[in-house]
Protein backbone atom coordinates (compact mmCIF):
# COMPACT_ATOMS: atom_id res chain seq x y z
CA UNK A 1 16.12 11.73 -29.07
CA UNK A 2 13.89 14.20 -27.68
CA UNK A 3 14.77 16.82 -26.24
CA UNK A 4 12.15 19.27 -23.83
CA UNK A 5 11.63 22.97 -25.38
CA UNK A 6 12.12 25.86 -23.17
CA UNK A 7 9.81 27.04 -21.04
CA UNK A 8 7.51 23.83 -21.67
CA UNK A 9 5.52 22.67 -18.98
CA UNK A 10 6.45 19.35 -17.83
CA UNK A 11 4.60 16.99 -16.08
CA UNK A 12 6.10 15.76 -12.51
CA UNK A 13 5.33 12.65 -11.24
CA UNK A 14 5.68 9.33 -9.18
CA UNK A 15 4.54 6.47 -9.70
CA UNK A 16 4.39 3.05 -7.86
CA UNK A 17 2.27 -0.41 -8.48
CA UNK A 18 1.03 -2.20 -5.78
CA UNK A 19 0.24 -6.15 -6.20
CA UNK A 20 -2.60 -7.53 -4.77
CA UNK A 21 -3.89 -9.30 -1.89
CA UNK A 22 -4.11 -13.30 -3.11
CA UNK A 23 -7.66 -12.83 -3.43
CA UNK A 24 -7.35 -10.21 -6.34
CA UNK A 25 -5.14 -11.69 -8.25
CA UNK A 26 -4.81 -10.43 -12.05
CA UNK A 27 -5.25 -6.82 -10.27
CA UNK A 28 -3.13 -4.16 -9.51
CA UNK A 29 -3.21 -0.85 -7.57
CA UNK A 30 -1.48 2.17 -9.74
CA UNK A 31 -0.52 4.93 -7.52
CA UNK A 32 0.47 8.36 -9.17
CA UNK A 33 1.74 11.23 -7.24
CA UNK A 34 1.71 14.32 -9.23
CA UNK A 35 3.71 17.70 -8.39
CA UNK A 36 3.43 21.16 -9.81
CA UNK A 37 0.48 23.73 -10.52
CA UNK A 38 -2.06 20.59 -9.83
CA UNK A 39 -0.98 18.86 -7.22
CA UNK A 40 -2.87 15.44 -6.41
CA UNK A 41 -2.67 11.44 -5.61
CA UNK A 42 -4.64 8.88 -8.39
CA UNK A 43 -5.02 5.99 -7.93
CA UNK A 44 -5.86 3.27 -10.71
CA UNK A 45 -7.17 -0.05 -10.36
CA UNK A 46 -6.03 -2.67 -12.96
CA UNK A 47 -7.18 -5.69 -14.45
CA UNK A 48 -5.90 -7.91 -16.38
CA UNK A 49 -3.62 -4.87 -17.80
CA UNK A 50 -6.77 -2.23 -17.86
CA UNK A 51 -7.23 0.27 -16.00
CA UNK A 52 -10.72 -0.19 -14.72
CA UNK A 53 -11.51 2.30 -12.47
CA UNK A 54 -9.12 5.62 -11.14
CA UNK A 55 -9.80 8.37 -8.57
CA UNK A 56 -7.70 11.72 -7.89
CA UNK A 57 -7.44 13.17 -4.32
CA UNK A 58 -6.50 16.55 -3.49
CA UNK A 59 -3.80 17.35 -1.24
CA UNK A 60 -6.10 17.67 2.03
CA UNK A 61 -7.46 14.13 1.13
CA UNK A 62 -3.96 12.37 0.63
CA UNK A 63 -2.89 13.84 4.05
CA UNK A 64 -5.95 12.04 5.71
CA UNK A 65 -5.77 8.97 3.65
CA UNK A 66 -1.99 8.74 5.21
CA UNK A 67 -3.22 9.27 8.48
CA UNK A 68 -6.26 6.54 8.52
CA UNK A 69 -3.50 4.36 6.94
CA UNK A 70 -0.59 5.16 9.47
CA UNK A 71 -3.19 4.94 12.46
CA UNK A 72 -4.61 1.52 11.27
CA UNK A 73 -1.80 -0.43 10.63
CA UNK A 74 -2.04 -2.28 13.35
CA UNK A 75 -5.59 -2.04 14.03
CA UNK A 76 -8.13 -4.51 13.26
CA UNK A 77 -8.52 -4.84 9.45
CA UNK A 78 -11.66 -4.20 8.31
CA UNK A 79 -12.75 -2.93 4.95
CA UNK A 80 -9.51 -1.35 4.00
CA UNK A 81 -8.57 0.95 0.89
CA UNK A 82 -7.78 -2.04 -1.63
CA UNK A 83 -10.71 -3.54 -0.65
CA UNK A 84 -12.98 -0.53 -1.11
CA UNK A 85 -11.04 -0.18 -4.74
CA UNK A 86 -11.31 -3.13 -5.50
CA UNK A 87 -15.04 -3.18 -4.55
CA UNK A 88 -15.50 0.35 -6.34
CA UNK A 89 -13.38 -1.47 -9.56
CA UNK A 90 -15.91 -4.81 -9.81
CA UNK A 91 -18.75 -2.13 -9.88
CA UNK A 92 -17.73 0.12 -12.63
CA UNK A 93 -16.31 -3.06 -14.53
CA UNK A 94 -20.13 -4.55 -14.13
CA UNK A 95 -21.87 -1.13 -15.24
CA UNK A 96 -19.63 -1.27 -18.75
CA UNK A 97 -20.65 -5.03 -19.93
């Protein structure tokens, strides 16, 4: 078993998938929360089990991102984050073949 040495750093953080919207299936949205000297939100967007694409946001940015979020929850649903990943995702996947 291991065991953490003193005064190691250790990495803190959450994490949470999200499954898709039925027109993404075989995707998945990776969210990773991470605490400490660095603190900052990525997010991942998988296919097929790869992580195609990821993005970090600083503090500031996750704050905002929760507000757009919390204020359009019931608001008409335009492009929306998953979309915009996902969108972001097919790009990057295209660029690589």
């Amino acid at each position: 078993m291991l065991k953490p040495r003193c005064a190691a750093p250790v990495r803190r953080k959450l994490v949470e998938f999200f499954r898709p919207h039925p027109n993404s299936l075989g995707r998945a949205l990776r969210v990773s929360r991470y605490y400490g000297d660095d603190p900052h939100v990525r997010f991942s967007v998988w296919d097929d089990g790869v992580a195609r694409a990821a993005v970090s946001l600083d503090e500031a940015e996750t704050r905002r991102l929760t507000s757009f979020l919390g204020r359009t929850a019931d608001g008409p649903r335009e492009l929306g984050l998953a979309t915009r990943l996902r969108d972001v995702a097919q790009r990057v996947s295209a660029t690589r073949r």
